[in-house]
Protein backbone atom coordinates (compact mmCIF):
# COMPACT_ATOMS: atom_id res chain seq x y z
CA UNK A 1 0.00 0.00 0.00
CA UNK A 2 1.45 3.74 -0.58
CA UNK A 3 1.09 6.10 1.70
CA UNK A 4 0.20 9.57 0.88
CA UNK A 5 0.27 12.09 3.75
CA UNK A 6 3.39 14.52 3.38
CA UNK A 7 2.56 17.69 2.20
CA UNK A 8 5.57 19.60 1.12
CA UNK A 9 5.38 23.40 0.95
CA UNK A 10 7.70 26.39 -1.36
CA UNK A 11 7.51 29.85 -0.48
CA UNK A 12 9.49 31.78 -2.85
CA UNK A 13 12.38 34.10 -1.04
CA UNK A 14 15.34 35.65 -2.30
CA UNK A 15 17.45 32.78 -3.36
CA UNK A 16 14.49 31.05 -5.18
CA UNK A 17 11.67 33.66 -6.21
CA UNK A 18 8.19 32.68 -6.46
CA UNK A 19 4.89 31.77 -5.58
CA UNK A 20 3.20 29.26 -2.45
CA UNK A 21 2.61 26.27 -3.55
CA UNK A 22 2.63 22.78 -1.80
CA UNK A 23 2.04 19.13 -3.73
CA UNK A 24 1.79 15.92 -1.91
CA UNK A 25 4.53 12.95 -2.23
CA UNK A 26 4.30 9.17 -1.46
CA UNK A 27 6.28 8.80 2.07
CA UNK A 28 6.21 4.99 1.46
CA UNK A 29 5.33 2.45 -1.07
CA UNK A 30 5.81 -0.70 -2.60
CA UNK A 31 7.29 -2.08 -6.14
CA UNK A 32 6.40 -5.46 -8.22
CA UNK A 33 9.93 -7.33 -9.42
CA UNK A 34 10.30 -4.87 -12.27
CA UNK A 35 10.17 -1.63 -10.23
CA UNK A 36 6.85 -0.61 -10.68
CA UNK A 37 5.39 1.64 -7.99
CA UNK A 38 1.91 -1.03 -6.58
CA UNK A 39 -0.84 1.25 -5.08
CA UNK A 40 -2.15 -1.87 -3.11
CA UNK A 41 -0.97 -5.38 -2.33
CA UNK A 42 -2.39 -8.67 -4.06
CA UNK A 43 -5.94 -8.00 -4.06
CA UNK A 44 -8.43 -11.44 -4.69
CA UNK A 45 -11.92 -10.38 -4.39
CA UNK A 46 -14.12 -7.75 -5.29
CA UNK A 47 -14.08 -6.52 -1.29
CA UNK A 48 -10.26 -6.19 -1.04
CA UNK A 49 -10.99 -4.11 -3.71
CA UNK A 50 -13.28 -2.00 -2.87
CA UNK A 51 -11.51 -1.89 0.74
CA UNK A 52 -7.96 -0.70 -1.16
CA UNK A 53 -9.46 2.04 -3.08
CA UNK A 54 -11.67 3.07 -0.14
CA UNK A 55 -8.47 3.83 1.74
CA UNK A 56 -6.81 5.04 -1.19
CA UNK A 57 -9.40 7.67 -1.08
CA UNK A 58 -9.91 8.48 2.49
CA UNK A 59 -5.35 9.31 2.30
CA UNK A 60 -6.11 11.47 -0.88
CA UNK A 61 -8.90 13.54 0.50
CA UNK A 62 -6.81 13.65 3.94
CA UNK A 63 -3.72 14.94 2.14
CA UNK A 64 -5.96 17.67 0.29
CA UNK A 65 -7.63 19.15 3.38
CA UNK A 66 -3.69 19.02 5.10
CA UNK A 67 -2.67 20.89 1.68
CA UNK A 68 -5.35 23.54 1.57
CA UNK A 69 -4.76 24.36 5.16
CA UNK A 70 -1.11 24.57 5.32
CA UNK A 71 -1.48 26.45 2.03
CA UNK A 72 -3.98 28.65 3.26
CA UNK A 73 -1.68 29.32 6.19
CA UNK A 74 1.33 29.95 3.92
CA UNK A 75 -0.26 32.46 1.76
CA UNK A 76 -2.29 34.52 4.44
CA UNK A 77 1.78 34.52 5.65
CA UNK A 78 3.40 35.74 2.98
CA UNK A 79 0.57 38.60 2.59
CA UNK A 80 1.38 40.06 5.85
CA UNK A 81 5.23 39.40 5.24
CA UNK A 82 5.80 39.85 2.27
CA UNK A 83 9.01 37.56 0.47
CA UNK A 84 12.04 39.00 -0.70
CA UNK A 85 12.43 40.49 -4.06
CA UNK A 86 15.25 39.74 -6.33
C-alpha cells in the first residue's frame, strides 16, 4: 500500500523567487519485481478491492484538506510578510 500524507510546501524568497505552492509525495510504497510503484498489495476479491481504493481515497482527500490548510496558512503569511524580491 502507498502512503500519501506529506505535504511539502515552497515559499518563494530571495534565493528562489516565487509563488506558495505545496504538492503531496508518497512517504512509502511498494514495487512489483520490475520496479513498478503497486498502489495496493495482491488483491483477490471484489471486497479487497473495494476496501484498497476506499483507503486510497480516504489518504487522498486527507492529504488535500492538510494541503489547503497549510497552504492557506502559507499564503495569508506571505501577505502580511511579504518575500524578498530579487
Amino acid at each position: 500500500m502507498v502512503c500519501i500524507n506529506a505535504v511539502h510546501i515552497h515559499i518563494g524568497d530571495k534565493n528562489v523567487p516565487g509563488p506558495v505552492y505545496v504538492f503531496l509525495q508518497l512517504n512509502d510504497y511498494s514495487t512489483d519485481c520490475n520496479g513498478e510503484i503497486l498502489l495496493t498489495p495482491n488483491l483477490a476479491t471484489a471486497n479487497e478491492v473495494d476496501s484498497a481504493v476506499e483507503h486510497l481515497i480516504e489518504e487522498i482527500h486527507a492529504a488535500g484538506k492538510a494541503a489547503k490548510r497549510i497552504l492557506l496558512k502559507s499564503q495569508k503569511k506571505v501577505q502580511e510578510e511579504p518575500a524578498f524580491t530579487v
